[in-house]
C-alpha atoms as a PDB file:
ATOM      1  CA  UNK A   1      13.905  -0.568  -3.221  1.00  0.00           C
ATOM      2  CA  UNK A   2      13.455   1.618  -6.475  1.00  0.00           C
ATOM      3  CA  UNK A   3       9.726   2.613  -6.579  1.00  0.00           C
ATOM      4  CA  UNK A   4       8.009   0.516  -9.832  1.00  0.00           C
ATOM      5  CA  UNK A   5      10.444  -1.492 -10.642  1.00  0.00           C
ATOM      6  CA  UNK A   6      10.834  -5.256  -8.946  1.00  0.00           C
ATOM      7  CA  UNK A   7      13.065  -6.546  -6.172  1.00  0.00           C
ATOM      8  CA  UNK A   8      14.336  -9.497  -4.356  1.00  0.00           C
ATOM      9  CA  UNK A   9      12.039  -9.860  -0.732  1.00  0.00           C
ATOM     10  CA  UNK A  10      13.304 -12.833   1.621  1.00  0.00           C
ATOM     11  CA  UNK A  11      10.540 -15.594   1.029  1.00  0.00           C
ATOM     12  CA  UNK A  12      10.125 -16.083   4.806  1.00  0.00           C
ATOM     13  CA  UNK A  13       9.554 -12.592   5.361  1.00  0.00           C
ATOM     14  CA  UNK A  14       6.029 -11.972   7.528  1.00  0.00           C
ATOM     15  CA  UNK A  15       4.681 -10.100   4.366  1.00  0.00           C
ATOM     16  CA  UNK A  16       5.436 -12.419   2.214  1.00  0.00           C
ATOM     17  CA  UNK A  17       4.126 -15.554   3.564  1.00  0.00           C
ATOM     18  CA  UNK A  18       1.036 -13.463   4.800  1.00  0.00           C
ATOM     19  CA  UNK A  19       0.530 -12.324   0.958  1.00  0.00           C
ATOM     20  CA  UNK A  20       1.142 -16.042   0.037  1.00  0.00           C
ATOM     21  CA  UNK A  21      -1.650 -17.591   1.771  1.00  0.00           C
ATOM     22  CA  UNK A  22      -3.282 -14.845   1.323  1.00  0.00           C
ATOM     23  CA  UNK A  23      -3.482 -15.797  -2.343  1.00  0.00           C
ATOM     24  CA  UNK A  24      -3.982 -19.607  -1.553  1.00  0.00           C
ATOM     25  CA  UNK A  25      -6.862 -18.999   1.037  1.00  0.00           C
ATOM     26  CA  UNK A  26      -9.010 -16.692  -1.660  1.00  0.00           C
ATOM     27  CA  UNK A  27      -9.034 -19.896  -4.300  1.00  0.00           C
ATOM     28  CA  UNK A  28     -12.418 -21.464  -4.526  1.00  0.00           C
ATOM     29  CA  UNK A  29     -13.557 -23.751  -3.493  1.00  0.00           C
ATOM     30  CA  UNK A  30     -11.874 -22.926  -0.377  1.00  0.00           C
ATOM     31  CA  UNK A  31      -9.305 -25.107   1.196  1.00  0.00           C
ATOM     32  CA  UNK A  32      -8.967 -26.661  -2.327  1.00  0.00           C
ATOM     33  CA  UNK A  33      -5.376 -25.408  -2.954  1.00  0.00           C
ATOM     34  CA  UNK A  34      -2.615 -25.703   0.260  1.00  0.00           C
ATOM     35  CA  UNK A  35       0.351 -23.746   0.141  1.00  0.00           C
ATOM     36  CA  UNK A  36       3.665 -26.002   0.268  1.00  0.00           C
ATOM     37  CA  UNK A  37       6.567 -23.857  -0.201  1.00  0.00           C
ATOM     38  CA  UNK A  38       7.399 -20.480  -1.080  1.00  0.00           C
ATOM     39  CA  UNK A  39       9.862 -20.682  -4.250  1.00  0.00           C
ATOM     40  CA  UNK A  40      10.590 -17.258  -5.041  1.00  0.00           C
ATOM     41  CA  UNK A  41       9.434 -13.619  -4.300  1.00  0.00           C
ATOM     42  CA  UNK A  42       9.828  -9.853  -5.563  1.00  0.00           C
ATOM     43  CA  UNK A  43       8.161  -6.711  -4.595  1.00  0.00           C
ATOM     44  CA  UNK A  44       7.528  -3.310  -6.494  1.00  0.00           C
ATOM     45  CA  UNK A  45       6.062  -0.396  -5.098  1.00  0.00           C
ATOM     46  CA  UNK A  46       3.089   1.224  -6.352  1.00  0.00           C
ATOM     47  CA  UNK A  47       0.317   3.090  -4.452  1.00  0.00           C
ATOM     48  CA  UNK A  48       1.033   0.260  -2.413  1.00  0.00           C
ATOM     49  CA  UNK A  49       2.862  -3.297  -2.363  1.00  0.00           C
ATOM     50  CA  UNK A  50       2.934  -6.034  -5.231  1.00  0.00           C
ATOM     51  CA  UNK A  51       3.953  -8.876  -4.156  1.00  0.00           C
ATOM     52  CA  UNK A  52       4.760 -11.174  -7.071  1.00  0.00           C
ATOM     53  CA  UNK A  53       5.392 -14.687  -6.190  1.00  0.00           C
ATOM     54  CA  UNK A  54       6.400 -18.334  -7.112  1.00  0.00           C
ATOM     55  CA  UNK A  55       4.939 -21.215  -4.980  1.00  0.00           C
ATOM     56  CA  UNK A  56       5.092 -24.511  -4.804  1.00  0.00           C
ATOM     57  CA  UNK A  57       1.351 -25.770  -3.936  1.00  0.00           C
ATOM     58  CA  UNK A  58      -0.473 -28.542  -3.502  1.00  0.00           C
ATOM     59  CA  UNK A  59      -4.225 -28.985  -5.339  1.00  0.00           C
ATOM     60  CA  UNK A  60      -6.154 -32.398  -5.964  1.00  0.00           C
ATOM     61  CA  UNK A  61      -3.298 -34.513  -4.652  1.00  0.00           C
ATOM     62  CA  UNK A  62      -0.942 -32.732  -7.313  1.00  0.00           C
ATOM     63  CA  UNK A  63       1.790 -30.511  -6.334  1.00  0.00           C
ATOM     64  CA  UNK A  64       2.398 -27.802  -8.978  1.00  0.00           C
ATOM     65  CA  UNK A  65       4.244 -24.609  -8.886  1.00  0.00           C
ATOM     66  CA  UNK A  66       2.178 -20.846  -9.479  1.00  0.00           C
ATOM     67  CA  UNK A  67       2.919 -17.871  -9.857  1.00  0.00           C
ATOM     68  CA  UNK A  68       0.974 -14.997  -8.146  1.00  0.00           C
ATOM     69  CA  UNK A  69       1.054 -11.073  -8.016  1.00  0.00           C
ATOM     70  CA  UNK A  70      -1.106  -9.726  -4.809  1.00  0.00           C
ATOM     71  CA  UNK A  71      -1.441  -6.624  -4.397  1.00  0.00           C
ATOM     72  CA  UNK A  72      -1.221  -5.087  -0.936  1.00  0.00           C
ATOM     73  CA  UNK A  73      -2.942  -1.910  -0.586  1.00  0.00           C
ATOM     74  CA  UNK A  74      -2.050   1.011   1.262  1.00  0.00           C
ATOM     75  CA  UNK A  75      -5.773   0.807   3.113  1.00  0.00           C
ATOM     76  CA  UNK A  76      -4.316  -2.794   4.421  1.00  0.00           C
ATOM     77  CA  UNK A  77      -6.634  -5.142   1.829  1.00  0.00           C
ATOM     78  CA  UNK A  78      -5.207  -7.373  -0.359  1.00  0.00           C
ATOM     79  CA  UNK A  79      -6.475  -8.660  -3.741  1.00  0.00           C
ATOM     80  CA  UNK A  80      -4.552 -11.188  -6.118  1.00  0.00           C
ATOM     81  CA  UNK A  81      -4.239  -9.548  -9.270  1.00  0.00           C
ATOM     82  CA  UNK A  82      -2.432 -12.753 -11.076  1.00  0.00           C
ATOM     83  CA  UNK A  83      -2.841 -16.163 -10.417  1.00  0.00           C
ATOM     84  CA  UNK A  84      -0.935 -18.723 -13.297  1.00  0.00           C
END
């Protein structure tokens, strides 16, 4: 992986999916939105992880798809930078 610039992570890696409902989990009001699928997922390193990602999930009884960029920091936090 070339430092700053995106690349292809495995959407069922343990990062990933822990980054995706990550992002889910911190909408309000919580438990609103539910994670359905993971669609697509890059990574670029920075003075940690961003994890940008495209999800299918479901909110109000309609499934739409997202995309998200949460950034994993090298102290172990998280925090969702983008959520479209």
């Amino acid at each position: 992986m070339m430092t700053g610039a995106y690349s292809f992570a495995e959407p069922a890696a343990a990062d990933v999916v822990a980054c995706a409902n990550y992002a889910v989990d911190t909408r309000q009001p919580k438990g609103s939105v539910k994670l359905m699928k993971i669609l697509f997922a890059e990574k670029q390193v920075v003075a940690g992880t961003n994890y940008k990602l495209t999800l299918s999930v479901s909110a109000s009884g309609t499934t739409k798809r997202v995309t998200v960029i949460v950034w994993s920091k090298l102290d172990g936090t998280r925090e969702v930078i983008s959520y479209e």
